[in-house]
PDB file of N, CA and C in Angstrom:
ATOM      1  N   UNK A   1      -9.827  11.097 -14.174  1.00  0.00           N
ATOM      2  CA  UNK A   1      -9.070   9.867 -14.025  1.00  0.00           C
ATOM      3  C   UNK A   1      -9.868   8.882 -13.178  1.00  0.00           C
ATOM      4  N   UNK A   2      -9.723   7.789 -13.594  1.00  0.00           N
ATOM      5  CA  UNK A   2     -10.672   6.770 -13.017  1.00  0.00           C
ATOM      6  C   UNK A   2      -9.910   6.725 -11.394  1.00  0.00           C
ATOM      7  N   UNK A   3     -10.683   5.890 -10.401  1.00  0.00           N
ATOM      8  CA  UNK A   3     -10.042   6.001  -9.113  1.00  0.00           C
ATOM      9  C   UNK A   3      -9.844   3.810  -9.339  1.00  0.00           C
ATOM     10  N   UNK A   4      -9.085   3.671  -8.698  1.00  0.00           N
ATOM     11  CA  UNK A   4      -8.805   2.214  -8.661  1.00  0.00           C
ATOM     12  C   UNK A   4      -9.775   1.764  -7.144  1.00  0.00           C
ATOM     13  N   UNK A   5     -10.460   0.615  -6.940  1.00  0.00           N
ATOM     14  CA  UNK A   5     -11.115  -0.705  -6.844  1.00  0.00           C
ATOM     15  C   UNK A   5     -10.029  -0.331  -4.891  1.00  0.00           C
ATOM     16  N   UNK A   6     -10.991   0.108  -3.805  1.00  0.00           N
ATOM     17  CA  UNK A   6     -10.132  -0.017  -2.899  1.00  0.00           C
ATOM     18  C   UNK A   6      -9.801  -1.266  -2.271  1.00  0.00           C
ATOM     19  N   UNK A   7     -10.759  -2.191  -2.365  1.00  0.00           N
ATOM     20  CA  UNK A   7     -10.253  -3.922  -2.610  1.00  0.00           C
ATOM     21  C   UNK A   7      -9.558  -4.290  -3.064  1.00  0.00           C
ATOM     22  N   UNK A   8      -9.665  -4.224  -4.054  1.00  0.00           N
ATOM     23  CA  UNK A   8      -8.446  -4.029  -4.943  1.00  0.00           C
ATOM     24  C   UNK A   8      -6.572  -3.756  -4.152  1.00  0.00           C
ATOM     25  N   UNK A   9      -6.776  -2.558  -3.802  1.00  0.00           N
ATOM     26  CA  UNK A   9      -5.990  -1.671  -4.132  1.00  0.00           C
ATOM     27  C   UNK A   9      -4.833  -2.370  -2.109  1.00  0.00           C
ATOM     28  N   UNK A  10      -6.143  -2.818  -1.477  1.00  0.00           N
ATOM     29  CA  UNK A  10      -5.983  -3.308  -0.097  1.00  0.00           C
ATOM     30  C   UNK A  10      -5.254  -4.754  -0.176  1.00  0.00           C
ATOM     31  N   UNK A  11      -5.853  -5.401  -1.245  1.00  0.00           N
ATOM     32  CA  UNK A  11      -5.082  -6.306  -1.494  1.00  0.00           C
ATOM     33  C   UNK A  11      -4.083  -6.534  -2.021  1.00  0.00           C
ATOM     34  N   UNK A  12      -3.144  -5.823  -2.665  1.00  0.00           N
ATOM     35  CA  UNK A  12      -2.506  -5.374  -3.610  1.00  0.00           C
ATOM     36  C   UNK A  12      -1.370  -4.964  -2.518  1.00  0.00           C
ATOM     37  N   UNK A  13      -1.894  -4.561  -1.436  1.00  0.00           N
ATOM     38  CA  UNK A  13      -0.942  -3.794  -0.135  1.00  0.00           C
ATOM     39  C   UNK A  13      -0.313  -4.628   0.720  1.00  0.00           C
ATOM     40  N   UNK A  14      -1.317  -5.925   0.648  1.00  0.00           N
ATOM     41  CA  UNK A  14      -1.593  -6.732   1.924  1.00  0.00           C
ATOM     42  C   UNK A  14      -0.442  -7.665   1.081  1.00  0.00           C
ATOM     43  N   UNK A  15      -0.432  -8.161  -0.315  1.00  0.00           N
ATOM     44  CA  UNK A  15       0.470  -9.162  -1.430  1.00  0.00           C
ATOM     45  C   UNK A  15       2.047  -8.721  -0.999  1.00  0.00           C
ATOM     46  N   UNK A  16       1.953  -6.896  -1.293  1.00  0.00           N
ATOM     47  CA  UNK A  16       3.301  -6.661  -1.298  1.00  0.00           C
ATOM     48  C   UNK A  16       3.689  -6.674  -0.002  1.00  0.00           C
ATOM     49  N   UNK A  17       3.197  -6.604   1.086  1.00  0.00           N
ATOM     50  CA  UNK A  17       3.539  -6.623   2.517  1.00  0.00           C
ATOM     51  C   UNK A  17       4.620  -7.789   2.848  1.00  0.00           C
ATOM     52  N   UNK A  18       3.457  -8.977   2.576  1.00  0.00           N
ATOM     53  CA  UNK A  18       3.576 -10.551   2.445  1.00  0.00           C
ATOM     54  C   UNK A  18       5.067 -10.848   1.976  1.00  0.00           C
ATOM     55  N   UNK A  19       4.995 -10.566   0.807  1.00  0.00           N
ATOM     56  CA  UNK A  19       6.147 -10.163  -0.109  1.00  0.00           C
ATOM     57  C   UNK A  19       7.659 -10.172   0.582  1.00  0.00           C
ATOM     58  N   UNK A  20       7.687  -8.514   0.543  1.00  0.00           N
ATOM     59  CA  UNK A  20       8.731  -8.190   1.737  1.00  0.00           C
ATOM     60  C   UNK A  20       9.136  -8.540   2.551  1.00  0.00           C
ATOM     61  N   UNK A  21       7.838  -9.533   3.575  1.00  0.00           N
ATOM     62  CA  UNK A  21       8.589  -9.484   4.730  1.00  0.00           C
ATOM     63  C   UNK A  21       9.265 -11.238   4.488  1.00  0.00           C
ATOM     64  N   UNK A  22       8.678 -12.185   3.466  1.00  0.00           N
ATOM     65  CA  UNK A  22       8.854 -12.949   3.254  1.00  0.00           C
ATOM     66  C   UNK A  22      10.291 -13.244   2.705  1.00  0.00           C
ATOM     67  N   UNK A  23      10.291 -11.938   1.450  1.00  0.00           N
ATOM     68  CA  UNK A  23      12.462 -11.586   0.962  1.00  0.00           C
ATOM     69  C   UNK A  23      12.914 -11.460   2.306  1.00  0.00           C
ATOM     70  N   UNK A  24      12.758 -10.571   3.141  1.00  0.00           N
ATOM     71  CA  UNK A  24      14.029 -10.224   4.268  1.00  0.00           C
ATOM     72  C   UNK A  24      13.996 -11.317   5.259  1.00  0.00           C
ATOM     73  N   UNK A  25      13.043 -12.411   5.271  1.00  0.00           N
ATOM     74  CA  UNK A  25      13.428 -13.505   5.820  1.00  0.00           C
ATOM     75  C   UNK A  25      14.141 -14.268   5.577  1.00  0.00           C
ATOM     76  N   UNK A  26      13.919 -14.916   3.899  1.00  0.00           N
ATOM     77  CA  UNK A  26      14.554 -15.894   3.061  1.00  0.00           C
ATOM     78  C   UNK A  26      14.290 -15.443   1.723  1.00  0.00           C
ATOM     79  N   UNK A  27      14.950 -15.090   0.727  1.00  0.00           N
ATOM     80  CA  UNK A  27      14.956 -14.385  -0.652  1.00  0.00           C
ATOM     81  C   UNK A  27      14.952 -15.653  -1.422  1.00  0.00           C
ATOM     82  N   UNK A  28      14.002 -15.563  -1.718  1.00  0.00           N
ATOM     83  CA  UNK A  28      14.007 -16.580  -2.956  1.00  0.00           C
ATOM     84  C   UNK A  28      13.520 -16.412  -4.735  1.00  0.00           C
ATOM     85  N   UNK A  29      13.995 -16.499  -5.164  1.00  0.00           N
ATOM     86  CA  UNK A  29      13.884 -15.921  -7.023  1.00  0.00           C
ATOM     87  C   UNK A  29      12.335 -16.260  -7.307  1.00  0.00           C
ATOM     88  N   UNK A  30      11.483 -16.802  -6.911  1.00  0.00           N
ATOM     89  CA  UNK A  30      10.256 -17.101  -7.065  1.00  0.00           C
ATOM     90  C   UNK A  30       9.323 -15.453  -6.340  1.00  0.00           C
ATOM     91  N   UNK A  31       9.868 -15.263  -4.954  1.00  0.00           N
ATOM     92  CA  UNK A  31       8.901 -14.501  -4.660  1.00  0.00           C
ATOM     93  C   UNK A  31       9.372 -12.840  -4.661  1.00  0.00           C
ATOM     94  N   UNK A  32      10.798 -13.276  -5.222  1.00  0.00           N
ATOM     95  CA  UNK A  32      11.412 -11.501  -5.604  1.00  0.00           C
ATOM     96  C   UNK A  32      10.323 -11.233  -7.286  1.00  0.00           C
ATOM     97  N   UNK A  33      10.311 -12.723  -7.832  1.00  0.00           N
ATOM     98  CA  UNK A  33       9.961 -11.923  -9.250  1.00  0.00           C
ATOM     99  C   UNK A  33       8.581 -11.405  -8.800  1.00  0.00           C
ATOM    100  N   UNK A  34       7.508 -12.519  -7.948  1.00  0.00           N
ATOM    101  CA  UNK A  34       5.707 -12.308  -7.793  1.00  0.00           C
ATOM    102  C   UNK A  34       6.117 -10.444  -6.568  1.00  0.00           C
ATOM    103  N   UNK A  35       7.083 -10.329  -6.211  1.00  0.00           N
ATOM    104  CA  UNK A  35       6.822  -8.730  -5.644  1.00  0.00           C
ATOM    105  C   UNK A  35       6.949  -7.661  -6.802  1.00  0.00           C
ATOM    106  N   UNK A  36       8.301  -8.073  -7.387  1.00  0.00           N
ATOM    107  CA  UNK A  36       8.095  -7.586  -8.526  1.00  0.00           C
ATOM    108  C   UNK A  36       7.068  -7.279  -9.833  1.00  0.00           C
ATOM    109  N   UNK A  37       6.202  -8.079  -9.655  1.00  0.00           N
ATOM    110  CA  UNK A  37       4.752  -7.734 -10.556  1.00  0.00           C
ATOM    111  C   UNK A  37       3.906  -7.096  -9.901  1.00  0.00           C
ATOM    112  N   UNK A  38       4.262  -7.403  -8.376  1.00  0.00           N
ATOM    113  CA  UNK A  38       2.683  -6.956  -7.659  1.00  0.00           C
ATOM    114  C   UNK A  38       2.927  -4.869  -7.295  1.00  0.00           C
ATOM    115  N   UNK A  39       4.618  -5.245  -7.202  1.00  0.00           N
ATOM    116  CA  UNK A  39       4.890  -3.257  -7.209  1.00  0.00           C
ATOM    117  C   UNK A  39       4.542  -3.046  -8.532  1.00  0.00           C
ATOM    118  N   UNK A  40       4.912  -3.359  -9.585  1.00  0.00           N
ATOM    119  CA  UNK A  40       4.750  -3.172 -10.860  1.00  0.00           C
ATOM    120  C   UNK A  40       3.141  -2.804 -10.965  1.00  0.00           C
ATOM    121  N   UNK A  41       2.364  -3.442 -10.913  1.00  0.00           N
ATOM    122  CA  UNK A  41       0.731  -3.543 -10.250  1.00  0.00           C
ATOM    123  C   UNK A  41       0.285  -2.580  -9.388  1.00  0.00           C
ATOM    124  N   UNK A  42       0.794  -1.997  -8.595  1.00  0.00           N
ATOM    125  CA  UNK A  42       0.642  -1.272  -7.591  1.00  0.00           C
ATOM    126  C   UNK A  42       1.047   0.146  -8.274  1.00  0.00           C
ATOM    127  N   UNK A  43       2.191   0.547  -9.175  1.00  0.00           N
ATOM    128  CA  UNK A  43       2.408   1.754  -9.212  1.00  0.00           C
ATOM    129  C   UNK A  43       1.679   2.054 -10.744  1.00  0.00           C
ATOM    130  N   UNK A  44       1.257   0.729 -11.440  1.00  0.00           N
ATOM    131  CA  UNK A  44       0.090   1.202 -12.687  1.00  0.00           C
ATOM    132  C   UNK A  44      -1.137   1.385 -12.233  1.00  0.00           C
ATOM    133  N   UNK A  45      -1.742   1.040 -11.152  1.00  0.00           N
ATOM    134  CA  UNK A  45      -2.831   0.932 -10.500  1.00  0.00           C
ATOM    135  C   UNK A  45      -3.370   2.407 -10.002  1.00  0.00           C
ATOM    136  N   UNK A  46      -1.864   2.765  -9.299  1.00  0.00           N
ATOM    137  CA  UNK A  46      -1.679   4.520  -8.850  1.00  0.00           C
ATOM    138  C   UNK A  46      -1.225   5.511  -9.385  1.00  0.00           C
ATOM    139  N   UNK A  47      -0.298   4.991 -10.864  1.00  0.00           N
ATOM    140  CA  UNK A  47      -0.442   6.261 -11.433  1.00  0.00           C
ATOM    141  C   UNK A  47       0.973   6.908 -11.011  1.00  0.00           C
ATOM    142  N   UNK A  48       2.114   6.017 -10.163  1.00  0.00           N
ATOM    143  CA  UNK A  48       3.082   6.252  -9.788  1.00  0.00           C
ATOM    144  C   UNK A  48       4.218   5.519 -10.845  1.00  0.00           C
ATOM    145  N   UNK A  49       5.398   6.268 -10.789  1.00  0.00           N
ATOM    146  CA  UNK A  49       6.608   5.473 -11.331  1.00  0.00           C
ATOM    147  C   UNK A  49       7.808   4.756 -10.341  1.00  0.00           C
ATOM    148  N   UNK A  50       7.525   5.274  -8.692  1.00  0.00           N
ATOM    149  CA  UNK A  50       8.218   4.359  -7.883  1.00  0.00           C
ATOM    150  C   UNK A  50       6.974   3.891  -7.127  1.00  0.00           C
ATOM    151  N   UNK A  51       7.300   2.436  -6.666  1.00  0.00           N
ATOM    152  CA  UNK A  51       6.491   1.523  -5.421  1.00  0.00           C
ATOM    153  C   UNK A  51       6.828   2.541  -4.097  1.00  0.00           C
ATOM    154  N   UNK A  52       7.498   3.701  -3.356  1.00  0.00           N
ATOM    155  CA  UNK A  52       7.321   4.334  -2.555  1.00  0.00           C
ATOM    156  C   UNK A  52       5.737   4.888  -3.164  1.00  0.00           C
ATOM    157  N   UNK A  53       6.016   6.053  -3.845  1.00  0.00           N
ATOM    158  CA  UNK A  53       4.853   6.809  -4.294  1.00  0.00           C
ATOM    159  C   UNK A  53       3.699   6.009  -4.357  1.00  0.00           C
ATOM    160  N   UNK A  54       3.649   4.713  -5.036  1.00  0.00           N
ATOM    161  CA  UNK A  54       2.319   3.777  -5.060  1.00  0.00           C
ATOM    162  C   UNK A  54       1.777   3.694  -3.419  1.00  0.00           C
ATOM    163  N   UNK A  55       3.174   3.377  -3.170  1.00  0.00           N
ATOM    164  CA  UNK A  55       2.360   2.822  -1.518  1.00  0.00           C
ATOM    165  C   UNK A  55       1.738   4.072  -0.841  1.00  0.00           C
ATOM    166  N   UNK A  56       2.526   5.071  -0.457  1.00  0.00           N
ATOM    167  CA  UNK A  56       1.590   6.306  -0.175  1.00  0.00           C
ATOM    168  C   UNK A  56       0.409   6.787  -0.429  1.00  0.00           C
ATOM    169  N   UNK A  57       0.592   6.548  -2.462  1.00  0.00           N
ATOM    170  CA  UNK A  57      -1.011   7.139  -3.008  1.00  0.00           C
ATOM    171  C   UNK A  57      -2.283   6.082  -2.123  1.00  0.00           C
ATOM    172  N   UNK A  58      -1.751   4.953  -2.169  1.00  0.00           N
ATOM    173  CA  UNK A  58      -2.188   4.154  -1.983  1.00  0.00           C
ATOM    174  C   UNK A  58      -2.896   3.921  -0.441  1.00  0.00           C
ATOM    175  N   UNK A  59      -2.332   4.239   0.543  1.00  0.00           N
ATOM    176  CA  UNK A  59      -2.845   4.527   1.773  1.00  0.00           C
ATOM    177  C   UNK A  59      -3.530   5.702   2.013  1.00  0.00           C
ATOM    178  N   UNK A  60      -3.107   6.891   1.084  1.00  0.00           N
ATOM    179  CA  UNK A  60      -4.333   7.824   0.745  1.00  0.00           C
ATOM    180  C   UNK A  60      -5.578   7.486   1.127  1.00  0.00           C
ATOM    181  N   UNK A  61      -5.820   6.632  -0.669  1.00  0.00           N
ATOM    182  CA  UNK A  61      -6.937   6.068  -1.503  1.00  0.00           C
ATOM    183  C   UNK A  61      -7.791   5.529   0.322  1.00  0.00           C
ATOM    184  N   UNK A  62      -6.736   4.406   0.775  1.00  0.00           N
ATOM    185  CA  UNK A  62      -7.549   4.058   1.922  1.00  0.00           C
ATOM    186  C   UNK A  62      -7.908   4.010   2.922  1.00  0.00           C
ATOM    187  N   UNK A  63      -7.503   5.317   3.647  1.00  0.00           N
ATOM    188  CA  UNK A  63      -7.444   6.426   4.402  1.00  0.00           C
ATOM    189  C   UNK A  63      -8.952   7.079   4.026  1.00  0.00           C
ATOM    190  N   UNK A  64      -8.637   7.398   2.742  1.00  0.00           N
ATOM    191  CA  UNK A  64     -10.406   8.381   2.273  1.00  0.00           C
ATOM    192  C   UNK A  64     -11.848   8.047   2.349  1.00  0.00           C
ATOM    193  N   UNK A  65     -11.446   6.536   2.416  1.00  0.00           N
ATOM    194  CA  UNK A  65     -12.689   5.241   2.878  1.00  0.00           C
ATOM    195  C   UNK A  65     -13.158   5.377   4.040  1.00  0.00           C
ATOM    196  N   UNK A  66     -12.101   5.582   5.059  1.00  0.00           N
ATOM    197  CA  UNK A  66     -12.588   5.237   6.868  1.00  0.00           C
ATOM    198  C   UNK A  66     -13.119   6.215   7.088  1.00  0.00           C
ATOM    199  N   UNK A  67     -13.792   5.949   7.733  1.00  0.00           N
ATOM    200  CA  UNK A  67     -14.495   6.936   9.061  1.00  0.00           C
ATOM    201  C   UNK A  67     -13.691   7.467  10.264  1.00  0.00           C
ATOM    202  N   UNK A  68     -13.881   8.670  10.022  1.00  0.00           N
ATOM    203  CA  UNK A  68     -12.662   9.539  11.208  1.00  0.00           C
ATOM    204  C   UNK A  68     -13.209   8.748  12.717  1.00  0.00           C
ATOM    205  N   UNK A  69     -11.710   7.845  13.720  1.00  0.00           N
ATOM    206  CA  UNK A  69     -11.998   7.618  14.286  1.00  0.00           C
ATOM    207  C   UNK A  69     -11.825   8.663  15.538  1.00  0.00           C
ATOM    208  N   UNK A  70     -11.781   8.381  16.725  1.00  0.00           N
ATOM    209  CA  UNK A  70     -11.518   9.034  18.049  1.00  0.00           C
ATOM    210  C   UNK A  70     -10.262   9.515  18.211  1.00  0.00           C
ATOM    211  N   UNK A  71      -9.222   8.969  17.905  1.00  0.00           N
ATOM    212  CA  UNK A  71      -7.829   9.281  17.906  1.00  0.00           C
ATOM    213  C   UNK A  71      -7.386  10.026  17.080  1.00  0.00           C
ATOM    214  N   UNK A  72      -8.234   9.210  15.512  1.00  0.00           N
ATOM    215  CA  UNK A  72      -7.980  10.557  14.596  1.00  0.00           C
ATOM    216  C   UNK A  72      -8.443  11.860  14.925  1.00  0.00           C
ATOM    217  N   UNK A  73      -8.953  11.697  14.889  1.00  0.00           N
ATOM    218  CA  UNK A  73     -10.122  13.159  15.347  1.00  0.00           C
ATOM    219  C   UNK A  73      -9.602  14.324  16.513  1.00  0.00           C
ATOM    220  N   UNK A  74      -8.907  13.362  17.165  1.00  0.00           N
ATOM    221  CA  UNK A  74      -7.860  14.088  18.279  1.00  0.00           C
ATOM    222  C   UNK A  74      -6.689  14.514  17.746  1.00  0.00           C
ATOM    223  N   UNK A  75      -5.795  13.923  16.812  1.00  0.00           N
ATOM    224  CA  UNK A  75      -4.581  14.326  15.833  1.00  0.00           C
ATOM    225  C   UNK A  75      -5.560  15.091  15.078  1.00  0.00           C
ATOM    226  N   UNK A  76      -5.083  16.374  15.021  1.00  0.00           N
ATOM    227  CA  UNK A  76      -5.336  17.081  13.843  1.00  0.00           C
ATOM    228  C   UNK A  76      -4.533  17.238  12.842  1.00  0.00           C
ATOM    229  N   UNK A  77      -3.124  17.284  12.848  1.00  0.00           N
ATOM    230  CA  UNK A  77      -2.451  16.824  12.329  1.00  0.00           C
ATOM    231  C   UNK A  77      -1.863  15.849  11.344  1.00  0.00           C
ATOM    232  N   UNK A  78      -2.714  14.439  11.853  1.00  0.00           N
ATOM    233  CA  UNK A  78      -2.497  13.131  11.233  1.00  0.00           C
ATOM    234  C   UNK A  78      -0.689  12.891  11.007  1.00  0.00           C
ATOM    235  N   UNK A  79      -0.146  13.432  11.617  1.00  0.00           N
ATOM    236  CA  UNK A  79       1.229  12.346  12.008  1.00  0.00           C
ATOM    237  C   UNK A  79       1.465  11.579  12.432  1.00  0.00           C
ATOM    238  N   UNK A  80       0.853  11.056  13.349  1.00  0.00           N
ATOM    239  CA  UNK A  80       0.805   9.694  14.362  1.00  0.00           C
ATOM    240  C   UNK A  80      -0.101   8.807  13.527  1.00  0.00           C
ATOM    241  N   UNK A  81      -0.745   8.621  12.411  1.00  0.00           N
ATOM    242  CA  UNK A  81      -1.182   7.553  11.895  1.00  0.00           C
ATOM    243  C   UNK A  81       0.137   7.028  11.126  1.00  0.00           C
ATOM    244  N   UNK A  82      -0.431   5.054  11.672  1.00  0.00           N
ATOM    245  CA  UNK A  82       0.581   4.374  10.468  1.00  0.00           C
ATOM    246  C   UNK A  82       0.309   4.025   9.460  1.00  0.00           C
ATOM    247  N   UNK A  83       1.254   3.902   8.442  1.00  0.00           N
ATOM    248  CA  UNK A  83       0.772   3.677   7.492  1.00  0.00           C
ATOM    249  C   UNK A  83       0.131   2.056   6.950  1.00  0.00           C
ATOM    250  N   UNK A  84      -0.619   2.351   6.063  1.00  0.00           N
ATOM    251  CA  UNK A  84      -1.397   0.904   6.053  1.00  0.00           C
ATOM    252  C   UNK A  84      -0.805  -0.269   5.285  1.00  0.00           C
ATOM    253  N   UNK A  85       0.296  -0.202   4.879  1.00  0.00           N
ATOM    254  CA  UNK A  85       1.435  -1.057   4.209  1.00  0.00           C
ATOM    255  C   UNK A  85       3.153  -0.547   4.552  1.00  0.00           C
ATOM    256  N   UNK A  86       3.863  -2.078   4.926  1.00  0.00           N
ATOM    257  CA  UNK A  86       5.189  -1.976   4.873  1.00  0.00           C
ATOM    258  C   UNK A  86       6.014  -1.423   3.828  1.00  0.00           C
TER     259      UNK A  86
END
């Protein structure tokens, strides 16, 4: 299976973030439909059928990029990381 574009995939995180926090401020039919394409986008991108599952695979994907930092490296665990989208 091909892997998706982590630029891509960051931006795509960063849209739906935007998104969200923009509905629970002021909902407006313009930017419910553009979240609506961009989850839509997000869970064909990952291979998911809910925008939960996208967003997870999805912080995976860019999680697998970084370089283990100091803190990580101290969690062995990795529970205390947040996640990289709302």
């Amino acid at each position: 299976m091909l892997e998706p574009d982590p630029k891509v995939v960051r931006e795509l995180l960063t849209r739906y973030a935007s998104l969200r926090i923009a509905q629970a401020e002021r909902e407006r039919p313009a930017a419910a439909r553009e979240l609506a394409d961009v989850s839509y986008t997000l869970c064909v991108m990952m291979a998911t059928t809910g925008i939960h599952d996208a967003v997870a695979k999805a912080d995976e994907l860019l999680a697998k990029g970084r370089p283990p930092t100091a803190a990580h490296a101290a969690d062995a665990g990795g529970e205390s990381d947040l996640s990289l989208a709302v």
